[in-house]
Protein backbone atom coordinates (compact mmCIF):
# COMPACT_ATOMS: atom_id res chain seq x y z
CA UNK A 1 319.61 28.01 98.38
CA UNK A 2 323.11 26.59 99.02
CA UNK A 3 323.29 23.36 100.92
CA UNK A 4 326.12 21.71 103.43
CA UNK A 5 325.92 18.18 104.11
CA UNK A 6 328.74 17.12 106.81
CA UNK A 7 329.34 13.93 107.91
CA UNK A 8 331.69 12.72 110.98
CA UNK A 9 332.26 9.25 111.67
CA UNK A 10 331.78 7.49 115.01
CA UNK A 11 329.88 10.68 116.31
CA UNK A 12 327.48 9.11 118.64
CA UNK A 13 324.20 11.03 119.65
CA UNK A 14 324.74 10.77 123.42
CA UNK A 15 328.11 12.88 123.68
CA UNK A 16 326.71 15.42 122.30
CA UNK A 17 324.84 18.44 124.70
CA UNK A 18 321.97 18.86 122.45
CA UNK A 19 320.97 15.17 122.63
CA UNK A 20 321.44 15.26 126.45
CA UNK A 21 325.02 14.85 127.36
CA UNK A 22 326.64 17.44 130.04
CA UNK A 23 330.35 16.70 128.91
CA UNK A 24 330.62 19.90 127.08
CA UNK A 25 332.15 18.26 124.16
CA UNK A 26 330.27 19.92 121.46
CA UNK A 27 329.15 23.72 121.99
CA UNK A 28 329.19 23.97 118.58
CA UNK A 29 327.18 21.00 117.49
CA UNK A 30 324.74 22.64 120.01
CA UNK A 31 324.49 26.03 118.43
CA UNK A 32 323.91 24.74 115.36
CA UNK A 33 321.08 22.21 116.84
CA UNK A 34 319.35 25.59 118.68
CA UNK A 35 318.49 26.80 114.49
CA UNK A 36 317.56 22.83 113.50
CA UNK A 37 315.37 20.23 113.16
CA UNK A 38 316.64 17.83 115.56
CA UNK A 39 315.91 13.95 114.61
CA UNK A 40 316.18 12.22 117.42
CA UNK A 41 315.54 8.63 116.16
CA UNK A 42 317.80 8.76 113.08
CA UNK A 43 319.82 5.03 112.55
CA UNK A 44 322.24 4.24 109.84
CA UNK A 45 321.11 1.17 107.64
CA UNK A 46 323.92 -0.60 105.95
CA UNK A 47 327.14 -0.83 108.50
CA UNK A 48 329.67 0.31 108.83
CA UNK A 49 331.86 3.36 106.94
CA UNK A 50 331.78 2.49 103.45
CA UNK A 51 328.12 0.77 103.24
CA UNK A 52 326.30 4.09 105.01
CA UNK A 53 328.10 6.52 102.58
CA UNK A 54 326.78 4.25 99.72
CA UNK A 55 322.82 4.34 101.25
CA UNK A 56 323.51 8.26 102.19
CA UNK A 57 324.44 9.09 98.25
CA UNK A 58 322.88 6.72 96.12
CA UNK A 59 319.41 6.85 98.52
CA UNK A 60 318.96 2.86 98.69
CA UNK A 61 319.77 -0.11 100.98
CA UNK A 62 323.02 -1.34 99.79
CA UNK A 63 323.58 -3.81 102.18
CA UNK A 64 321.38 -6.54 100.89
CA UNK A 65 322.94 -6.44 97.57
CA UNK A 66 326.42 -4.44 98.06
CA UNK A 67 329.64 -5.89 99.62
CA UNK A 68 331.55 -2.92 101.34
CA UNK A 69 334.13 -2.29 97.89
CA UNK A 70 331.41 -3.41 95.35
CA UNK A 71 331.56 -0.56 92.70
CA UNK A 72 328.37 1.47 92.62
CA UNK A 73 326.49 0.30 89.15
CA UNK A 74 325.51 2.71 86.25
CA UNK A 75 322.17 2.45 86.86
CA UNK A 76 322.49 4.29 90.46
CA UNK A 77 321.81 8.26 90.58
CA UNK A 78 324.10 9.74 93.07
CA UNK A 79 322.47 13.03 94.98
CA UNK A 80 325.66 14.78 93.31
CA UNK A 81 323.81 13.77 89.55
CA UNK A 82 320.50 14.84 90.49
CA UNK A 83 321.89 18.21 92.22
CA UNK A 84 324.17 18.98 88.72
CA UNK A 85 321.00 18.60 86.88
CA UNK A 86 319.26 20.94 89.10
CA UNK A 87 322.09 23.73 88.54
CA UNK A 88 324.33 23.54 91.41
CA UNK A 89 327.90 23.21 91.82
CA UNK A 90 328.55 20.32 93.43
CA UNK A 91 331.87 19.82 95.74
CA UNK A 92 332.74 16.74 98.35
CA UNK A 93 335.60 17.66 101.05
CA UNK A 94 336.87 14.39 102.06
CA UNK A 95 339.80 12.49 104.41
CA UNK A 96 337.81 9.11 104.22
CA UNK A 97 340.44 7.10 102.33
CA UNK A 98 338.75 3.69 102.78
CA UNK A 99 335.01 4.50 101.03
CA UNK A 100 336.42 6.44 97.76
CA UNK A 101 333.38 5.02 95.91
CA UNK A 102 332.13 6.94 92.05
CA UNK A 103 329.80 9.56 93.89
CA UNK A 104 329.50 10.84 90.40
CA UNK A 105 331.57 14.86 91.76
CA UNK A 106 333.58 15.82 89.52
CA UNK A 107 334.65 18.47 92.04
CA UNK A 108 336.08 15.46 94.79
CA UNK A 109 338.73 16.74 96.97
CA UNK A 110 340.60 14.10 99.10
CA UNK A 111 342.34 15.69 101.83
CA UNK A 112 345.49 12.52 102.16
CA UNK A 113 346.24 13.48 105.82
CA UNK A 114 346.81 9.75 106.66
CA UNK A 115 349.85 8.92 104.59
CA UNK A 116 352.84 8.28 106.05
CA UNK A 117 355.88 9.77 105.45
CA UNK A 118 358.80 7.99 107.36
CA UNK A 119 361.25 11.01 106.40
CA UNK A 120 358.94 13.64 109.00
CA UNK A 121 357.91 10.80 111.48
CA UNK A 122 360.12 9.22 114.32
CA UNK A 123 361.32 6.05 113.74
CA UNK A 124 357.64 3.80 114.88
CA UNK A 125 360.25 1.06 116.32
CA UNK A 126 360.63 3.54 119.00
CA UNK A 127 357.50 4.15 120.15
CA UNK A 128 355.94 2.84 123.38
CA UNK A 129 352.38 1.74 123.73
CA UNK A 130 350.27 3.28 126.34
CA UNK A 131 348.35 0.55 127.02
CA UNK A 132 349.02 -3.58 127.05
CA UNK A 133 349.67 -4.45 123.25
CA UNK A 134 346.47 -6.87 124.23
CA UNK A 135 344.12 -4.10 125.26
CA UNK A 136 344.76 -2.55 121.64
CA UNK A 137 343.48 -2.99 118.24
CA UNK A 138 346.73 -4.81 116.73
CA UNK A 139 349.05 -5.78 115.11
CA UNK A 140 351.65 -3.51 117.21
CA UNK A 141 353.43 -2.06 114.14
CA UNK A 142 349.99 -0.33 113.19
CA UNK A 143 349.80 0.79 116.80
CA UNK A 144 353.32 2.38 116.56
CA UNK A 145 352.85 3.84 113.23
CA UNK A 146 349.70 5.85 114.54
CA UNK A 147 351.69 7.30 117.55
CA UNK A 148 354.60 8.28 115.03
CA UNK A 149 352.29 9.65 112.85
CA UNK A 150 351.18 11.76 115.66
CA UNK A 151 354.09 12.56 117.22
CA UNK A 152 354.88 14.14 113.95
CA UNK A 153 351.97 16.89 114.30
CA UNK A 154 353.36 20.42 115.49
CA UNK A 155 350.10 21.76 116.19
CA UNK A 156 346.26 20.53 116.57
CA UNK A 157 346.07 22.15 112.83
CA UNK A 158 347.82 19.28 111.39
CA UNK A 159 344.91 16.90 112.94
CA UNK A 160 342.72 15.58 110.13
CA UNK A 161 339.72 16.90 110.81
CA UNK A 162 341.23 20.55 111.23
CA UNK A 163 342.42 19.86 107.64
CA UNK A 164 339.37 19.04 106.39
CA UNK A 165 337.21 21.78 107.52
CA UNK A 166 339.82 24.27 106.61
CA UNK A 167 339.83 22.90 102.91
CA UNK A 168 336.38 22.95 102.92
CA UNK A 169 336.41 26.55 103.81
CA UNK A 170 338.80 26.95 101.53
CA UNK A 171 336.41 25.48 98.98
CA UNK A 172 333.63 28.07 99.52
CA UNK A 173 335.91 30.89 99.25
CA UNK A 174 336.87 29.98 96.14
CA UNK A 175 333.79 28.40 94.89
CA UNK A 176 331.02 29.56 97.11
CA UNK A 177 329.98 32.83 95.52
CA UNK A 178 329.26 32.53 91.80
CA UNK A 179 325.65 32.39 90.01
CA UNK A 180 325.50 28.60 90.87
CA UNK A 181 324.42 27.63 94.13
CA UNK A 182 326.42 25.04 95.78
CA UNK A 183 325.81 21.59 97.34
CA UNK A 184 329.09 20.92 99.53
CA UNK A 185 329.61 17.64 101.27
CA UNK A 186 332.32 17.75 103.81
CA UNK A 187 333.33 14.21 104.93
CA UNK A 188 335.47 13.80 107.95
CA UNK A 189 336.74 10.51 109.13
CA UNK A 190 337.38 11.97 112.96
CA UNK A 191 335.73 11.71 115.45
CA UNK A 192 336.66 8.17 114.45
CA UNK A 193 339.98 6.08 116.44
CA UNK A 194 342.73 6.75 116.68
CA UNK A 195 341.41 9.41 120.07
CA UNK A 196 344.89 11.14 120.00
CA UNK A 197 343.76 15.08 120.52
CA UNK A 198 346.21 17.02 122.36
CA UNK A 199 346.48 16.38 125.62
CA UNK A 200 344.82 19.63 126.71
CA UNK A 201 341.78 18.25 125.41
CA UNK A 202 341.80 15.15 126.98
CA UNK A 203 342.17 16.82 130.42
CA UNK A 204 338.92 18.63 130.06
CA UNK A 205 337.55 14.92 130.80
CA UNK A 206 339.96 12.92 132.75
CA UNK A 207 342.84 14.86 134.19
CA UNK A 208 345.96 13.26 135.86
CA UNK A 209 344.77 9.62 134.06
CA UNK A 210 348.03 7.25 134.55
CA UNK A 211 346.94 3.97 133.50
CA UNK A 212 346.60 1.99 130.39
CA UNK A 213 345.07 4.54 127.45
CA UNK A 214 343.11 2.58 125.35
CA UNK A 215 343.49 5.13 122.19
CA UNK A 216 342.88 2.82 119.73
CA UNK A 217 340.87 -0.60 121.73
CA UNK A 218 340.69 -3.74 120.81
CA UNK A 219 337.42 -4.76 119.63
CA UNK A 220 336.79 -7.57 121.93
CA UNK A 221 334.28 -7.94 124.56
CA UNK A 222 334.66 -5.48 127.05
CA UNK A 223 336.54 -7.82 129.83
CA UNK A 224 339.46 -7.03 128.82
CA UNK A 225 339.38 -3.87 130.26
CA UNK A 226 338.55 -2.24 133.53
CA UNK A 227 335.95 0.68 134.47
CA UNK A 228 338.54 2.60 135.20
CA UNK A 229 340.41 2.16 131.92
CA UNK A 230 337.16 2.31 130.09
CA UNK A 231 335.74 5.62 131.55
CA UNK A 232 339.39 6.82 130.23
CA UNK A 233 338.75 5.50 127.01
CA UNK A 234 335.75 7.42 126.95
CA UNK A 235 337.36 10.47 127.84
CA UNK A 236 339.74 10.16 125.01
CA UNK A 237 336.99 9.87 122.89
CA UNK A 238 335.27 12.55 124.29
CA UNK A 239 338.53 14.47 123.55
CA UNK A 240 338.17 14.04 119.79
CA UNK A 241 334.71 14.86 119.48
CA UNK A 242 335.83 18.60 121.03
CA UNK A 243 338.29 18.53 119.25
CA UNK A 244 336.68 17.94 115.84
CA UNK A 245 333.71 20.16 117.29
CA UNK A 246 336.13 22.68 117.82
CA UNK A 247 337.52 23.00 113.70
CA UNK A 248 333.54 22.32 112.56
CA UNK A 249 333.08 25.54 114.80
CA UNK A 250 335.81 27.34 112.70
CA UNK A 251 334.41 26.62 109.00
CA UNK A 252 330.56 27.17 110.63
CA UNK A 253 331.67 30.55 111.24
CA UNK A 254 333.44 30.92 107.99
CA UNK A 255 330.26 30.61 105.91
CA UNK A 256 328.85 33.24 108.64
CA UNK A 257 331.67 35.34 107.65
CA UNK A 258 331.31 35.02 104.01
CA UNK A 259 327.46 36.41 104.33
CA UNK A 260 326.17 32.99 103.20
CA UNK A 261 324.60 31.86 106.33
CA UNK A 262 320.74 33.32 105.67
CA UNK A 263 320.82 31.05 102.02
CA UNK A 264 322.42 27.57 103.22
CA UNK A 265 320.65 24.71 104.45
CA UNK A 266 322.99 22.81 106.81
CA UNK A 267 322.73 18.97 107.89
CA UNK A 268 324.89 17.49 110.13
CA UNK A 269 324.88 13.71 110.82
CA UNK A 270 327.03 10.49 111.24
CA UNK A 271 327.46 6.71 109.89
CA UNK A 272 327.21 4.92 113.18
CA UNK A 273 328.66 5.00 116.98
CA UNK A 274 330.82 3.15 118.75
CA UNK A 275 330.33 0.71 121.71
CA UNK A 276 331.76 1.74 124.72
CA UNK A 277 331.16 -1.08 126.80
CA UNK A 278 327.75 -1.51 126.90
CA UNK A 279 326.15 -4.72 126.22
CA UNK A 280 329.50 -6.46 126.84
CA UNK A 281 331.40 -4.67 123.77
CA UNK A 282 333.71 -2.52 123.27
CA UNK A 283 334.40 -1.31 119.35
CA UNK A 284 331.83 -2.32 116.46
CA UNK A 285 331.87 -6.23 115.68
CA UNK A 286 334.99 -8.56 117.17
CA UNK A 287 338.32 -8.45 115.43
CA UNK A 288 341.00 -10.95 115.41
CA UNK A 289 344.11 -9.88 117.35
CA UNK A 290 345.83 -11.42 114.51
CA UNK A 291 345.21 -9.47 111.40
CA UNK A 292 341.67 -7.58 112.12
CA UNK A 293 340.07 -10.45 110.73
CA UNK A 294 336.32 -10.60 112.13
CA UNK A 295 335.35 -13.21 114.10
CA UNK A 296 332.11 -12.08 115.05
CA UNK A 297 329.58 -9.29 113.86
CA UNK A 298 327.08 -7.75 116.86
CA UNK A 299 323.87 -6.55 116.84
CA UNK A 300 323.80 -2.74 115.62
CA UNK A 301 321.74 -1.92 119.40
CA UNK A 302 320.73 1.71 119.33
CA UNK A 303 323.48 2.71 121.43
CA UNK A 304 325.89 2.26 118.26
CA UNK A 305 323.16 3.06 115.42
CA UNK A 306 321.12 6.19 117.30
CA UNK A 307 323.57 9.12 115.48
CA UNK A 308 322.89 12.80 115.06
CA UNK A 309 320.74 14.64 112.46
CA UNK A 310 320.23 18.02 112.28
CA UNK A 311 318.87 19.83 109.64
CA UNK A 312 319.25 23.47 109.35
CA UNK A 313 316.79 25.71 106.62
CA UNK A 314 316.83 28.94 106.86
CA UNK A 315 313.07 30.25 107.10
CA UNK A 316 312.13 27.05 108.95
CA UNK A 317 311.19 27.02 112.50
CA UNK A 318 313.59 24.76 114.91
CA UNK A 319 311.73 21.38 116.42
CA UNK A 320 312.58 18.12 117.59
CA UNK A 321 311.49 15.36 115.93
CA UNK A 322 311.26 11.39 116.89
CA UNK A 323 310.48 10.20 113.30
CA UNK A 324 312.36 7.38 112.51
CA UNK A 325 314.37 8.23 109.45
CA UNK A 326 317.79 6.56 107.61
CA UNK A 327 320.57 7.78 105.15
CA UNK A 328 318.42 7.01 102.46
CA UNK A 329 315.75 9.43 103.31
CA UNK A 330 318.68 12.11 104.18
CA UNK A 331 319.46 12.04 100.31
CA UNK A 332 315.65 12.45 99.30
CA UNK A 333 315.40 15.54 101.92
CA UNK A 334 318.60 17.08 99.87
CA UNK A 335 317.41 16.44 96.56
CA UNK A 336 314.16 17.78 97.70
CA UNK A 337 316.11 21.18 98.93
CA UNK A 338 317.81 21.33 96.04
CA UNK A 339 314.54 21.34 94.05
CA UNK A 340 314.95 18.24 92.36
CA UNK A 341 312.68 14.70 92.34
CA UNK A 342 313.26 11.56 94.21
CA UNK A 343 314.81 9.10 91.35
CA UNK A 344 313.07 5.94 91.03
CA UNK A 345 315.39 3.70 92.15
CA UNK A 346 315.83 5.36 95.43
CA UNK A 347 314.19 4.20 98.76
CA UNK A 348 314.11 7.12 100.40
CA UNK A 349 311.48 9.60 101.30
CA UNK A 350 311.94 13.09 102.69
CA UNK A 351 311.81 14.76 105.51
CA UNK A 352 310.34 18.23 104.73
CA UNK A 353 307.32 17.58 106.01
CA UNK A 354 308.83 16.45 109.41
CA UNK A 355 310.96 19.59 109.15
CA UNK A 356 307.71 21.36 108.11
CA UNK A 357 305.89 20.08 111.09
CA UNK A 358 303.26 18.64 108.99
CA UNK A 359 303.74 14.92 109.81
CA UNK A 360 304.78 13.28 113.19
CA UNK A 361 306.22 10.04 111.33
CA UNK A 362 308.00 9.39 108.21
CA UNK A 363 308.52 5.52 108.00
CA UNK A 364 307.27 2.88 110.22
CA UNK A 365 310.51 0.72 110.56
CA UNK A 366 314.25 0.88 110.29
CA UNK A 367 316.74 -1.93 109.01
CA UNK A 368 320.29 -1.91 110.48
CA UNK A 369 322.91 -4.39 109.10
CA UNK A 370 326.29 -5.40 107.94
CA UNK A 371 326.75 -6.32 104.28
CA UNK A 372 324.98 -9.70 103.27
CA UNK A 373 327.06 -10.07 100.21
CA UNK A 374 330.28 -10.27 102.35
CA UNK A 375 329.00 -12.92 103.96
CA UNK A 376 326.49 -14.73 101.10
CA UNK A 377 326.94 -17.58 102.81
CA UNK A 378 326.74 -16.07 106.77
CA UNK A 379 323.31 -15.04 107.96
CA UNK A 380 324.99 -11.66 110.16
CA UNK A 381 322.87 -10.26 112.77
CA UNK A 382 320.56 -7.70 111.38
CA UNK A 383 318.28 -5.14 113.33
CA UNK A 384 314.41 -4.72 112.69
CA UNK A 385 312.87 -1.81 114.54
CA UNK A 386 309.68 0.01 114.87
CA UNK A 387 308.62 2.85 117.00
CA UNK A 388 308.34 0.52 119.97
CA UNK A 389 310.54 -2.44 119.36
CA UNK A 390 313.58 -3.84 118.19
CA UNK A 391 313.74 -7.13 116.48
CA UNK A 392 317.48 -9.10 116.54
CA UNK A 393 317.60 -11.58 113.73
CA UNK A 394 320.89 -12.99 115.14
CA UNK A 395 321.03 -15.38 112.59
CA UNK A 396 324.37 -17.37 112.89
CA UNK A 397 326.60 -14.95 114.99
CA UNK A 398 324.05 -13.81 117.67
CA UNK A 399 320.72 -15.03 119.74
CA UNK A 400 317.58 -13.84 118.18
CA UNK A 401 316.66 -10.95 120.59
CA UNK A 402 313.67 -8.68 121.49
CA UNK A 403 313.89 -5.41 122.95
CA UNK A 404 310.83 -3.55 124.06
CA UNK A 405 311.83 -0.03 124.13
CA UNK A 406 309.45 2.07 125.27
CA UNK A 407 309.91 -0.19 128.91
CA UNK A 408 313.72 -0.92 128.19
CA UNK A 409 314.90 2.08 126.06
CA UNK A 410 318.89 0.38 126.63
CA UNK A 411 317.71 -2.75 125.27
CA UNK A 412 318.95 -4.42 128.48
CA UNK A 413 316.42 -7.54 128.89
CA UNK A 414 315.99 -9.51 126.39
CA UNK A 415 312.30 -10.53 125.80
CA UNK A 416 311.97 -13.03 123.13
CA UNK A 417 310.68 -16.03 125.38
CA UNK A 418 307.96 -14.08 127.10
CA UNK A 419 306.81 -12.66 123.90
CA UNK A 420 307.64 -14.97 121.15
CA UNK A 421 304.70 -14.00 119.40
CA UNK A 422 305.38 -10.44 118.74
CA UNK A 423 308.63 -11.55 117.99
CA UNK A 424 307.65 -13.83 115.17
CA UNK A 425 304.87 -11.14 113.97
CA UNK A 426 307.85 -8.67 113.47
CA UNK A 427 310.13 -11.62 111.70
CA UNK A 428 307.62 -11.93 109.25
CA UNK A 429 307.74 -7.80 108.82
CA UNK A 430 311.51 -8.51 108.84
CA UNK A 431 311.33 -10.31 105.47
CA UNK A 432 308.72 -7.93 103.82
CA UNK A 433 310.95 -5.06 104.76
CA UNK A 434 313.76 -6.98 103.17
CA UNK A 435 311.78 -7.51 100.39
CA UNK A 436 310.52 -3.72 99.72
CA UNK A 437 314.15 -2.63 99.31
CA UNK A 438 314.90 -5.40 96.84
CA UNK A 439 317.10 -7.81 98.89
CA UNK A 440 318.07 -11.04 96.91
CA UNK A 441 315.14 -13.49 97.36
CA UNK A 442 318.05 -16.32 98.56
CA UNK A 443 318.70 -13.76 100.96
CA UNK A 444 315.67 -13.49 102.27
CA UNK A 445 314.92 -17.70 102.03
CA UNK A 446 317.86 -17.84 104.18
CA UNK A 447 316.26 -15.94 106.82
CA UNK A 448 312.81 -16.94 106.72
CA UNK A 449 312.91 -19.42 109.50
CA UNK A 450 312.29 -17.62 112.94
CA UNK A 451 314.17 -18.68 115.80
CA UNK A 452 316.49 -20.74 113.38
CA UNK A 453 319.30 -21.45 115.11
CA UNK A 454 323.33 -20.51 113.84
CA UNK A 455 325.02 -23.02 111.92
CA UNK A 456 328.86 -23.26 111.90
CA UNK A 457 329.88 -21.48 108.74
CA UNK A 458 332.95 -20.47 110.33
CA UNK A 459 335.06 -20.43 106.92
CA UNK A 460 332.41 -18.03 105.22
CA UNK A 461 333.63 -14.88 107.21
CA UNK A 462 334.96 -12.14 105.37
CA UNK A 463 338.17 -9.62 106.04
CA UNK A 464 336.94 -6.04 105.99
């Protein structure tokens, strides 16, 4: 059996129509969801781009241990390894320029649609913002250089995610049909800013918009910006996903075409969302206006860390599952579909017997965080959840929060004084989850106060 593992950044569950949302952004994210398993409780673990891509191949938590650019160690087995072994050609179709990390494919195609050529593009000195330099995620000659680099395009075809799925079609018509089967992973960086789809697009969810277009916001807290400007913002975003849902829809049918639908398993999922301007926030931690320095990380709140998973196999019925699950138990379910074991060193378990309908539950909790070795020194807010709660260790960034969910499923009211002891029980699950996926034990003494409160370690933040 052939396997396809896609990944699109900043795809949040909630636009798309088979997780509930009636924008009609993603008809074919839907059609593929109708022949799925549907995981509905699926959050990334190490945050953001580069640290979920490292959990997702190498089927640990990297964040306890990993900075975002810390090369991947010899001792790691990458799915790619375990596949090879197994007999299949292994390929990875990918525009993500900033998390080129050893997945150990020899096969790696980098599609470079995001360098710059000056000679093609008008001159970015020219350009004029659509929105307040302030409202936008600076400094202004970045700004300028994305809306040259899109004024460029002659047609939605030179959009990078329409490059990418047409080189990965490309790659199973050349490569898709020997003895081998295949294990593709096709890695697209859209739906992820800048939301510049053509404008057609964009009026399928905010026509006749004239005020400030936040295509690329500032991530800031969400003040800066009205509801008006911030229902367009959504609609621009909106725009990308349809558009990127659009091209997945062209190399979908492609491997229909090529007769190699009825022997591929197909999973489709994400490496976080984006806020929106709930809770407060807009973006995914605060930025300087400066030089994109942070200034503060946020809680990873399920409306940033609930993404998509679907999981296609053919001869297996379609469901909908609430297991909680994480990139690391993605890998295990490939390796498992490709026949192979579970390496040692990986944390993951998988999911066939959720996709089986065997089991109800895989895992009992889920860990969301940044890095901690970007921040040795900075205790960053890091999320603790089980099939009822969720647990903010806010360490020295955030409050310490509690959520209950099943009563508050948008984590809206805070809880913590009412029910500190639940909230200290789940602390002290906290640090034996930390310890069961090997964090350093100073990281863990650094967190095992509860309720400690931040210290001012200002100087130990980190430039991503």
């Amino acid at each position: 059996m052939n396997i396809i593992l896609i990944v699109l950044d900043t795809l949040r569950q909630d636009v798309c129509g088979c997780y509930g949302s009636s924008l009609g952004a993603t008809p074919t994210i839907d059609a593929l969801a109708k022949e799925s398993a549907k995981l509905t409780h699926c959050l990334p673990a190490s945050f953001p781009t580069g640290p979920m891509r490292k959990d997702l191949h190498f089927g640990r938590y990297t964040f306890p241990y990993h900075s975002w650019r810390t090369p991947v160690g010899e001792e790691e087995v990458s799915i790619g390894q375990v596949a090879s072994k197994e007999g299949y050609r292994v390929g990875m179709v990918s525009d993500v320029r900033n998390s080129q990390f050893p997945y150990r494919i020899e096969d790696y195609n980098l599609v470079d649609c995001r360098t710059y050529t000056p000679e093609t593009m008008p001159d970015w000195r020219k350009m004029k913002l659509p929105a307040k330099a302030s409202k936008l995620r600076t400094p202004v000659q970045r700004l300028k250089t994305l809306l040259a680099h899109r004024a460029s395009f002659n047609s939605e075809e030179e959009h990078c995610c329409a490059r990418v799925f047409r080189e990965a079609h490309r790659w199973i018509e050349e490569k898709g049909h020997g003895k081998k089967p295949f294990l593709l992973f096709v890695d697209s960086f859209d739906p992820h800013e800048p939301w510049n789809a053509p404008q057609c697009y964009v009026d399928l969810f905010d026509p006749g918009y004239k005020g400030d277009a936040l295509f690329e916001p500032a991530y800031a807290r969400a003040d800066f910006a009205t509801a008006r400007e911030i229902r367009h913002m959504k609609a621009l975003y909106a725009a990308k996903v349809a558009l990127v849902d659009k091209w997945l829809g062209y190399f979908l049918e492609g491997v229909r075409r090529m007769g190699l639908w009825n022997d591929t398993a197909i999973l489709l999922t994400s490496d976080h969302g984006f806020y929106h301007g709930e809770h407060g926030l807009i973006g995914k931690m605060e930025l300087s206006k400066k030089d994109s320095r942070p200034t503060r990380r946020w809680p990873l709140y399920d409306t940033i860390m609930r993404v998509p998973l679907l999981i296609r196999v053919p001869g297996l019925r379609p469901r909908t599952s609430h297991a909680l699950c994480q990139p690391p138990d993605i890998a295990a379910t490939v390796v498992n579909l490709a026949g192979g074991k579970t390496p040692k060193r990986w944390h993951g378990q998988s999911l066939a017997p959720v996709l089986k309908g065997k089991s109800n539950r895989l895992r009992t909790w889920t860990l969301s965080s940044f890095t901690f070795e970007d921040e040795a020194e900075l205790r960053t807010p890091t999320c603790f959840r089980t099939g009822r709660y969720l647990y903010v260790y806010g360490g020295d960034e955030w409050p310490h929060e509690l959520f209950d969910i099943r009563n508050d499923p948008d984590q809206k009211v805070n809880i913590i004084k009412k029910q500190t002891a639940v909230a200290n029980q789940l602390h002290s699950r906290f640090l034996t989850a930390l310890g069961e996926i090997e964090a350093r034990p100073e990281s863990i003494a650094l967190r095992e106060d509860f309720m400690q409160p931040p210290r001012d370690v200002l100087d130990a933040r980190a430039t991503i």
